[in-house]
PDB file of N, CA and C in Angstrom:
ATOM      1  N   UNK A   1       0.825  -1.190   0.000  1.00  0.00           N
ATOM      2  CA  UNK A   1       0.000   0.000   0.000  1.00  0.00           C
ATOM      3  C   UNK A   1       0.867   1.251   0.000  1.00  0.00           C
ATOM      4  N   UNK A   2       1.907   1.224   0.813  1.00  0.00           N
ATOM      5  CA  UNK A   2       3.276   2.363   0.865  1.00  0.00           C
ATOM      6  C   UNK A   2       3.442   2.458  -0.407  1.00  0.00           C
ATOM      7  N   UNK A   3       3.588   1.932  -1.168  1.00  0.00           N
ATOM      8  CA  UNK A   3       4.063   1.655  -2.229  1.00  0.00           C
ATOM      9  C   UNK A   3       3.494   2.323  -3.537  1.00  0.00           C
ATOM     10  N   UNK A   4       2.457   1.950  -3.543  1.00  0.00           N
ATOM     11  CA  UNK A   4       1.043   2.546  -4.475  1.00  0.00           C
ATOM     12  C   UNK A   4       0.994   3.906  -3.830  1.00  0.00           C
ATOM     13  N   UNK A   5       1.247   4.169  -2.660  1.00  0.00           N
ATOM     14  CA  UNK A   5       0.776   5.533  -2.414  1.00  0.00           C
ATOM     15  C   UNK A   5       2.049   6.772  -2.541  1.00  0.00           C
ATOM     16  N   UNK A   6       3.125   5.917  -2.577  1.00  0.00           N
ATOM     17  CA  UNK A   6       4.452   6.789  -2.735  1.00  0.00           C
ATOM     18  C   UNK A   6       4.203   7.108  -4.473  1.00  0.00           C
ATOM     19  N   UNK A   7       3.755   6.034  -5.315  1.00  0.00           N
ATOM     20  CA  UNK A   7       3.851   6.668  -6.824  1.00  0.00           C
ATOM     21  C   UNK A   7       2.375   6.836  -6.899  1.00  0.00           C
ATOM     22  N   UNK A   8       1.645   7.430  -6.325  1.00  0.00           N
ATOM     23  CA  UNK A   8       0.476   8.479  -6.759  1.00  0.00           C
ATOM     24  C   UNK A   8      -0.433   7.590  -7.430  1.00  0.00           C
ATOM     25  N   UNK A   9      -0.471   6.502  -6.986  1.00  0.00           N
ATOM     26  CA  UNK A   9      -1.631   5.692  -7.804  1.00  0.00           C
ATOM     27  C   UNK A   9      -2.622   5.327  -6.510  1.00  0.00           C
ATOM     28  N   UNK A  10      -3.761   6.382  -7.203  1.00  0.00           N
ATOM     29  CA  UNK A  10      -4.735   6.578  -6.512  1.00  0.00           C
ATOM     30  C   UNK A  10      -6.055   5.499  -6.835  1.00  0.00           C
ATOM     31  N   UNK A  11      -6.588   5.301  -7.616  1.00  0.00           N
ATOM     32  CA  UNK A  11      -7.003   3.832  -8.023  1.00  0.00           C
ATOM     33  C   UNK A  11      -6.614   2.792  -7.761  1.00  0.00           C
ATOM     34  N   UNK A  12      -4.845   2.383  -7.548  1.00  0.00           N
ATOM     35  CA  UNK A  12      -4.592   0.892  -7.045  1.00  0.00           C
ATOM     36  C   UNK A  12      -4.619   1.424  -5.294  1.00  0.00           C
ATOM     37  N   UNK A  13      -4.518   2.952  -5.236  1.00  0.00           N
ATOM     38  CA  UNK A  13      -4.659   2.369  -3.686  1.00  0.00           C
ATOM     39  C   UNK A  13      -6.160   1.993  -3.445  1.00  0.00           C
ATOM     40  N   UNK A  14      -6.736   3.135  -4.023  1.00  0.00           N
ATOM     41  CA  UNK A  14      -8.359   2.901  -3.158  1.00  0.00           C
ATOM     42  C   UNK A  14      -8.606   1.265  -3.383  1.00  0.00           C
ATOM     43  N   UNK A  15      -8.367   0.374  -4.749  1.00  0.00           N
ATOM     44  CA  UNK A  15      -8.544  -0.857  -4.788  1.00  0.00           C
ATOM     45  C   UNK A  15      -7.947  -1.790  -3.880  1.00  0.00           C
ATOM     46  N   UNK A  16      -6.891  -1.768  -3.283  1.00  0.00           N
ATOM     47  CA  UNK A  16      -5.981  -2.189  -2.274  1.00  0.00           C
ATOM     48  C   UNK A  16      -6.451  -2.697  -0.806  1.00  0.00           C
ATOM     49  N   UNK A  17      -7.072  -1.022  -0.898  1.00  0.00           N
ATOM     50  CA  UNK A  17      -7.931  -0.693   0.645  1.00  0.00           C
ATOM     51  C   UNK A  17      -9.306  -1.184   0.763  1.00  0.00           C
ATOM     52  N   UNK A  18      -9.718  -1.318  -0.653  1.00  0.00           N
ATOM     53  CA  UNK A  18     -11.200  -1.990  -0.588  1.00  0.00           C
ATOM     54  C   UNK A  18     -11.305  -3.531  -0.868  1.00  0.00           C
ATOM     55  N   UNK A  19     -10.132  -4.168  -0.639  1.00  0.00           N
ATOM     56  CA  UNK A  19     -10.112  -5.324  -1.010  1.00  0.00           C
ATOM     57  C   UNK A  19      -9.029  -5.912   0.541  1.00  0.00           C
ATOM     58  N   UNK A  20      -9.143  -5.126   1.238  1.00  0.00           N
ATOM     59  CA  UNK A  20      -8.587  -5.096   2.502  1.00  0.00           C
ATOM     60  C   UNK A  20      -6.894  -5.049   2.807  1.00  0.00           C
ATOM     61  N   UNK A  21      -6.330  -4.157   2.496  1.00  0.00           N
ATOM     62  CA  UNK A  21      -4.742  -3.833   2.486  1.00  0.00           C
ATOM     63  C   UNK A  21      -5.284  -3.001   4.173  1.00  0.00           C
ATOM     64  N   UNK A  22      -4.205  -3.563   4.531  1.00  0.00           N
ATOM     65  CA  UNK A  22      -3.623  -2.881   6.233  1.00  0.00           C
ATOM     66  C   UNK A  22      -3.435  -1.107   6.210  1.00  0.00           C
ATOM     67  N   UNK A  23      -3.946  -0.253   5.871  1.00  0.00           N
ATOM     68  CA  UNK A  23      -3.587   0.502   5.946  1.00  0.00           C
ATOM     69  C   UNK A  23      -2.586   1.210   7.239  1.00  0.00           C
ATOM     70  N   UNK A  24      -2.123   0.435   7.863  1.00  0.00           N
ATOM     71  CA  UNK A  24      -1.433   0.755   9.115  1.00  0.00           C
ATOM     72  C   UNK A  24      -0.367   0.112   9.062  1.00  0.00           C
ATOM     73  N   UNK A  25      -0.268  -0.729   7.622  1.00  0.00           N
ATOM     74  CA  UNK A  25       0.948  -1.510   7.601  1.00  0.00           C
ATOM     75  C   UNK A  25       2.569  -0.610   7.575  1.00  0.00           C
ATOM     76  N   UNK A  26       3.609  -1.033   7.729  1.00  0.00           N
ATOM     77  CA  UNK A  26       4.961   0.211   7.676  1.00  0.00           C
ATOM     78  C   UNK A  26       6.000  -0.843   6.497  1.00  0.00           C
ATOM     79  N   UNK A  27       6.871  -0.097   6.959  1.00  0.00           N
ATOM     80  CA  UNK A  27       8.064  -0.422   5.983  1.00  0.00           C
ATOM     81  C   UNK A  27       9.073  -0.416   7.251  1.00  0.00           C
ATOM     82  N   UNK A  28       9.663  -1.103   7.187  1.00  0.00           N
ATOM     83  CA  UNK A  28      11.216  -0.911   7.900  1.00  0.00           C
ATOM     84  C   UNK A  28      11.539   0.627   8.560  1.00  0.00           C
ATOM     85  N   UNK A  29      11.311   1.356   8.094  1.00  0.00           N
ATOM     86  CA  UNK A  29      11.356   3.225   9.097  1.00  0.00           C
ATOM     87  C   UNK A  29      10.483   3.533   9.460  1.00  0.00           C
ATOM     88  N   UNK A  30       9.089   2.370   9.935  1.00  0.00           N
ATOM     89  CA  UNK A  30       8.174   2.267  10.109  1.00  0.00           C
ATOM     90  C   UNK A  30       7.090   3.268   9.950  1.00  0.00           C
ATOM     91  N   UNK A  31       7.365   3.415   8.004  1.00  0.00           N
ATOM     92  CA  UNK A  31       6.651   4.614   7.570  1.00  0.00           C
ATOM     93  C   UNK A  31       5.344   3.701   6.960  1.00  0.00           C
ATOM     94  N   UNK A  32       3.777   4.508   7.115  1.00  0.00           N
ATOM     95  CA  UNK A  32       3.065   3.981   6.114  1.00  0.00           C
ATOM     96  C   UNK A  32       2.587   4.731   5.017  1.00  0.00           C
ATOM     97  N   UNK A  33       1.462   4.343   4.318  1.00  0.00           N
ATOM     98  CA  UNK A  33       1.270   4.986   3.139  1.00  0.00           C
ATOM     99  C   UNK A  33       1.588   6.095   3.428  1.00  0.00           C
ATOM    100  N   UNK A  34       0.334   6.779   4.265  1.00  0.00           N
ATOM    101  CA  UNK A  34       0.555   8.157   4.690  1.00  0.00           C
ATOM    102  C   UNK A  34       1.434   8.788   4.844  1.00  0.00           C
ATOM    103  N   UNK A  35       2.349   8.402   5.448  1.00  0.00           N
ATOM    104  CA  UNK A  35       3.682   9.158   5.480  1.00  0.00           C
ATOM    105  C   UNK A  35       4.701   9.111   4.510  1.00  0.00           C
ATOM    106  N   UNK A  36       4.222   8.534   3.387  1.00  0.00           N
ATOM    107  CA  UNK A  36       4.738   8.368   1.973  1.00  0.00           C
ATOM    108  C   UNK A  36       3.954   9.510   1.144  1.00  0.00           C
ATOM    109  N   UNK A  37       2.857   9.632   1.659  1.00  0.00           N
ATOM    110  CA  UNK A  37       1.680  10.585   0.568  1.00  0.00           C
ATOM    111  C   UNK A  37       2.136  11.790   0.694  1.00  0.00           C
ATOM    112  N   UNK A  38       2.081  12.111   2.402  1.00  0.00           N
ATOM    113  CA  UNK A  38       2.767  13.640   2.535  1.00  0.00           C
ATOM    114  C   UNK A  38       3.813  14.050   2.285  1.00  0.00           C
ATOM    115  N   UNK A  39       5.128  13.127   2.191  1.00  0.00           N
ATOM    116  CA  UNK A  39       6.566  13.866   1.716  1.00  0.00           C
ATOM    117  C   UNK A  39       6.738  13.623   0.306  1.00  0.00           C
ATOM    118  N   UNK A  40       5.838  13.140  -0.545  1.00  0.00           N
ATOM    119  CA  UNK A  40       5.919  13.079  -1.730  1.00  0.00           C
ATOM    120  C   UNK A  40       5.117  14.021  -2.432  1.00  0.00           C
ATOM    121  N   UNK A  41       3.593  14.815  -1.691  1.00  0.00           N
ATOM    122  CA  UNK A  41       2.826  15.848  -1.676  1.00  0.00           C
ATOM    123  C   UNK A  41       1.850  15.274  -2.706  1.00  0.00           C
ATOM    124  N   UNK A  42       1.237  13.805  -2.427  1.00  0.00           N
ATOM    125  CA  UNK A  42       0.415  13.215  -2.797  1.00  0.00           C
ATOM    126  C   UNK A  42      -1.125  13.601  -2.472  1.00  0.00           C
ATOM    127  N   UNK A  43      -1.741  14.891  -2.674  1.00  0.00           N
ATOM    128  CA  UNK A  43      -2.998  15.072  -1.954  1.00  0.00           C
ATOM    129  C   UNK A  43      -4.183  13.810  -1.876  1.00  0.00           C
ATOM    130  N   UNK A  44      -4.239  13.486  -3.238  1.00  0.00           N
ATOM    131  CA  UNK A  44      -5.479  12.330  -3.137  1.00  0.00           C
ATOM    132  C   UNK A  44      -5.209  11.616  -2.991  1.00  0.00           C
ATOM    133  N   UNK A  45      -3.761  11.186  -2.630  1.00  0.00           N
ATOM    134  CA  UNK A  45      -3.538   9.666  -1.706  1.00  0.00           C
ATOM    135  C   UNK A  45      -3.858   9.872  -0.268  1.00  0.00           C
ATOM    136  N   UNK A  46      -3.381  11.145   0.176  1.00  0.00           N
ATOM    137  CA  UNK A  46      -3.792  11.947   1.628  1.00  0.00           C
ATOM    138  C   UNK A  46      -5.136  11.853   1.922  1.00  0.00           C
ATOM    139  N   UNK A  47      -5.967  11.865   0.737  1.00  0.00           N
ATOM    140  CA  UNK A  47      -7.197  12.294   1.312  1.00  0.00           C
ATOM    141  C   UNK A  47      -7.911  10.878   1.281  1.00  0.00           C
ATOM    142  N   UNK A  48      -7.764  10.585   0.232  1.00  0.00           N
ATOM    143  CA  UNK A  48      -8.105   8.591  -0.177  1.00  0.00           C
ATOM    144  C   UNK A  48      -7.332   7.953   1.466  1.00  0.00           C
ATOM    145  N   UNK A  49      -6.331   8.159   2.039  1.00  0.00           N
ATOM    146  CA  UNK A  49      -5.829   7.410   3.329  1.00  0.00           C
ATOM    147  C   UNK A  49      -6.935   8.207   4.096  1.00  0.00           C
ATOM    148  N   UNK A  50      -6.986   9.140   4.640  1.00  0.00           N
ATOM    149  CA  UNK A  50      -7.625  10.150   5.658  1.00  0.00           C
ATOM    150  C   UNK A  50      -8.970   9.350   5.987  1.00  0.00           C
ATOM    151  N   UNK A  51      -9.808   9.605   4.643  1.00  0.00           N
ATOM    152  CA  UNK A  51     -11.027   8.987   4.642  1.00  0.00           C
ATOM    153  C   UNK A  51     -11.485   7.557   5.068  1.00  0.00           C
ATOM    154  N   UNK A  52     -10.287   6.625   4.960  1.00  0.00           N
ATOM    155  CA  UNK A  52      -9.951   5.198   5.412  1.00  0.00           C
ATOM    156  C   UNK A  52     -10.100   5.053   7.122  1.00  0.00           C
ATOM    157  N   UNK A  53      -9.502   5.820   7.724  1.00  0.00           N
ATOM    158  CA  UNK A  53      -9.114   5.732   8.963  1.00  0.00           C
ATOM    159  C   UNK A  53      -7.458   5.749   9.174  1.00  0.00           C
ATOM    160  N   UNK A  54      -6.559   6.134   8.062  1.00  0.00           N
ATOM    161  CA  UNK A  54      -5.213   6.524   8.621  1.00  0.00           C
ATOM    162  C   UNK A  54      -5.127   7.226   9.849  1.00  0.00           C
ATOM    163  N   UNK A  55      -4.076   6.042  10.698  1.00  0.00           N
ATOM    164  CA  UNK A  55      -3.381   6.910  11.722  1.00  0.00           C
ATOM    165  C   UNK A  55      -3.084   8.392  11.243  1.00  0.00           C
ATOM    166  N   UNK A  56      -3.285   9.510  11.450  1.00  0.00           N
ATOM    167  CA  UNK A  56      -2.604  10.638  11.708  1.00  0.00           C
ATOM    168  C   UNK A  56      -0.929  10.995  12.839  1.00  0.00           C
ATOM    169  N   UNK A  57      -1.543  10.154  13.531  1.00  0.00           N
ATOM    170  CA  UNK A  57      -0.378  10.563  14.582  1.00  0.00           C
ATOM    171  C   UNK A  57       0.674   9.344  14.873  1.00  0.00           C
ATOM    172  N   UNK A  58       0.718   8.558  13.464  1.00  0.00           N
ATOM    173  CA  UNK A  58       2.122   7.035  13.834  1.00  0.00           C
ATOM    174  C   UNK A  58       3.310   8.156  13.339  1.00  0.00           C
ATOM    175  N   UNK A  59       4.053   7.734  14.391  1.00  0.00           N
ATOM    176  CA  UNK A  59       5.504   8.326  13.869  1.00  0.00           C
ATOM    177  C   UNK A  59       6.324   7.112  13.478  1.00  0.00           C
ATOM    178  N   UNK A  60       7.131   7.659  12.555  1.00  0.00           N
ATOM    179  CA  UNK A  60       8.144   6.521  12.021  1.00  0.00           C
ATOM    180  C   UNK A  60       9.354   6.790  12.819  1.00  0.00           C
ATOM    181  N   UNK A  61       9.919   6.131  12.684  1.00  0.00           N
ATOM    182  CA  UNK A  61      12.146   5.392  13.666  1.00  0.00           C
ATOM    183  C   UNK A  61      12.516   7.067  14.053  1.00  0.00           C
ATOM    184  N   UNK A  62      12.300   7.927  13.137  1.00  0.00           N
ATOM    185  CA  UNK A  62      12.247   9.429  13.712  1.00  0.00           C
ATOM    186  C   UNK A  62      11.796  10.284  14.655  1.00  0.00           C
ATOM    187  N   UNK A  63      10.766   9.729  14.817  1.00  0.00           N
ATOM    188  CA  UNK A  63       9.944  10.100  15.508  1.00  0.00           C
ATOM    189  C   UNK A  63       8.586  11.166  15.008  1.00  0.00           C
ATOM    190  N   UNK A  64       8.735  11.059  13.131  1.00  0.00           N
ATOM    191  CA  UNK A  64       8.130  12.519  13.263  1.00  0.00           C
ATOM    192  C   UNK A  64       6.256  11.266  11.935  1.00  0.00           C
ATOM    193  N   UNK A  65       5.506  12.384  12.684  1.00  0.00           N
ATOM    194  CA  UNK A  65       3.988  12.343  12.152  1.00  0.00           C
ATOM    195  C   UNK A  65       3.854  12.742  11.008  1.00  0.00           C
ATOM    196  N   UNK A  66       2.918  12.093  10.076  1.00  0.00           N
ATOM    197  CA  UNK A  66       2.786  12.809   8.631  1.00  0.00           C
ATOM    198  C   UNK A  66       2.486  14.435   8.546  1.00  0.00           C
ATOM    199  N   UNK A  67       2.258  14.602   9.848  1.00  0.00           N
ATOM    200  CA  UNK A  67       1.924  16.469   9.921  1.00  0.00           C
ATOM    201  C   UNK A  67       3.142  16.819   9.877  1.00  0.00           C
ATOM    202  N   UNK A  68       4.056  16.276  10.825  1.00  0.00           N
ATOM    203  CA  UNK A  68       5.201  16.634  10.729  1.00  0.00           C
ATOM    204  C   UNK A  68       6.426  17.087   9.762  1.00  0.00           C
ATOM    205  N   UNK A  69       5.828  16.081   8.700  1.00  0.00           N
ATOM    206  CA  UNK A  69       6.897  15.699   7.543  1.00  0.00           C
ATOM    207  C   UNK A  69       6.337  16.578   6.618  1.00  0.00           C
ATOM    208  N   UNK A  70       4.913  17.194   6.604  1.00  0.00           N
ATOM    209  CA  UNK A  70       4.399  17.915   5.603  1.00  0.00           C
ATOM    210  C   UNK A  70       5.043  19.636   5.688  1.00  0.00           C
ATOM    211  N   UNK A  71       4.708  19.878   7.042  1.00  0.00           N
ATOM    212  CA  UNK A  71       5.451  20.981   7.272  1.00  0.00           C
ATOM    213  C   UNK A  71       6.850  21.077   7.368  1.00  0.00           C
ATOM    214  N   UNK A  72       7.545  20.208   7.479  1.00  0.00           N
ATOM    215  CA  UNK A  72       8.949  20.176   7.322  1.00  0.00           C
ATOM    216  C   UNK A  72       9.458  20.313   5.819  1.00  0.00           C
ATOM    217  N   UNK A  73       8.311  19.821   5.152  1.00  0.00           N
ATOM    218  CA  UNK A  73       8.687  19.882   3.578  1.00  0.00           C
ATOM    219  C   UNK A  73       8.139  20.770   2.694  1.00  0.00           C
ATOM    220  N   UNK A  74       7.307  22.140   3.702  1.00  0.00           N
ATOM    221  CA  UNK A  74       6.711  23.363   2.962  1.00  0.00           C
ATOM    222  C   UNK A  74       5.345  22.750   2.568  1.00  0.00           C
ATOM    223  N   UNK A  75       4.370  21.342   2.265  1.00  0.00           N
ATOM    224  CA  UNK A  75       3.798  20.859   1.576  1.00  0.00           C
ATOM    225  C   UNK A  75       2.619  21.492   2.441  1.00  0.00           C
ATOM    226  N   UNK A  76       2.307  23.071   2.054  1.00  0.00           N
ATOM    227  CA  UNK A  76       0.521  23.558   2.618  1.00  0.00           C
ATOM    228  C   UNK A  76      -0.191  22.866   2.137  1.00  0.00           C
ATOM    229  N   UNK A  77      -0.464  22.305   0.891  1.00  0.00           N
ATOM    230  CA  UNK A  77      -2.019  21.973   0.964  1.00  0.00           C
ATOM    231  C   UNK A  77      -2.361  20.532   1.348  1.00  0.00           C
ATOM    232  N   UNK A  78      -1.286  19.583   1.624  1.00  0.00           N
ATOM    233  CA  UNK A  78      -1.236  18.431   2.325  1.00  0.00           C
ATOM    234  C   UNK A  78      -1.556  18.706   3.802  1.00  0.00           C
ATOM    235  N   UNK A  79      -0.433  19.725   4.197  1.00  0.00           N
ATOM    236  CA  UNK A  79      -0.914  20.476   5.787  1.00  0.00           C
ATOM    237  C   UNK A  79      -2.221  20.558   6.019  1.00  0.00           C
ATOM    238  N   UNK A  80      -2.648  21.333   5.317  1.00  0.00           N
ATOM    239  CA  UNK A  80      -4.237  21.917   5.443  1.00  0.00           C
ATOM    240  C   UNK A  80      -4.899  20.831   5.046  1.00  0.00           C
ATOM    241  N   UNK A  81      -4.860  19.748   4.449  1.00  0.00           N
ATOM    242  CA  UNK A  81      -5.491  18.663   4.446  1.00  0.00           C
ATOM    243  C   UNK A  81      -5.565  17.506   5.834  1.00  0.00           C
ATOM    244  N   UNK A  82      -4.684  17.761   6.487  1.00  0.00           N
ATOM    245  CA  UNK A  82      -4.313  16.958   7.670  1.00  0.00           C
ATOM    246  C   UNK A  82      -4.874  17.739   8.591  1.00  0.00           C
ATOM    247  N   UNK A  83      -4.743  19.003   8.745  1.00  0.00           N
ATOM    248  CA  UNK A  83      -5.589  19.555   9.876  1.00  0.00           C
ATOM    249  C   UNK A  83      -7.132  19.579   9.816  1.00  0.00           C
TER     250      UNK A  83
END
C-alpha cells in the first residue's frame, strides 16, 4: 500500500484498501502509506488514506507524524489537508 501511495496511484490504492490492504501496515522506518503521501505531496492519496481511517499521529524510527513531515517539507495543501 506504501508503495502505491508513494507513486500516486490513486485507483490501485483505493482498490488495495477496498479489497482489505492494512492501511497501518509500515516499511522498515516504520513509515506507512501516509507518510509516503505527505513527503511526496500526494494530496489524493492523503485524502483517499484520511477517509480510510489513517493513523494521523504514527511516527516513524524518527519520531516525526505525517503532519510533521508535511510541514517540514513546505507541503501547505497536504498540511491543510491533515488539519
Amino acid at each position: 500500500l506504501y508503495i502505491a501511495a508513494k507513486l500516486y496511484r490513486e485507483a490501485i490504492t483505493r482498490a488495495l484498501i477496498e479489497n482489505g490492504a492494512d492501511i497501518k501496515a509500515k516499511d522498515q522506518a516504520r513509515r506507512t502509506g501516509l507518510h509516503d503521501a505527505v513527503t511526496f505531496r500526494r494530496e489524493g492519496i492523503v485524502y483517499v488514506l484520511m477517509e480510510s481511517g489513517a493513523d494521523l499521529s504514527m511516527k516513524d524510527n524518527n519520531g516525526w507524524a505525517p503532519l510533521h513531515l508535511g510541514i517540514r517539507r513546505g507541503h501547505k495543501t497536504v498540511v491543510e489537508l491533515l488539519l
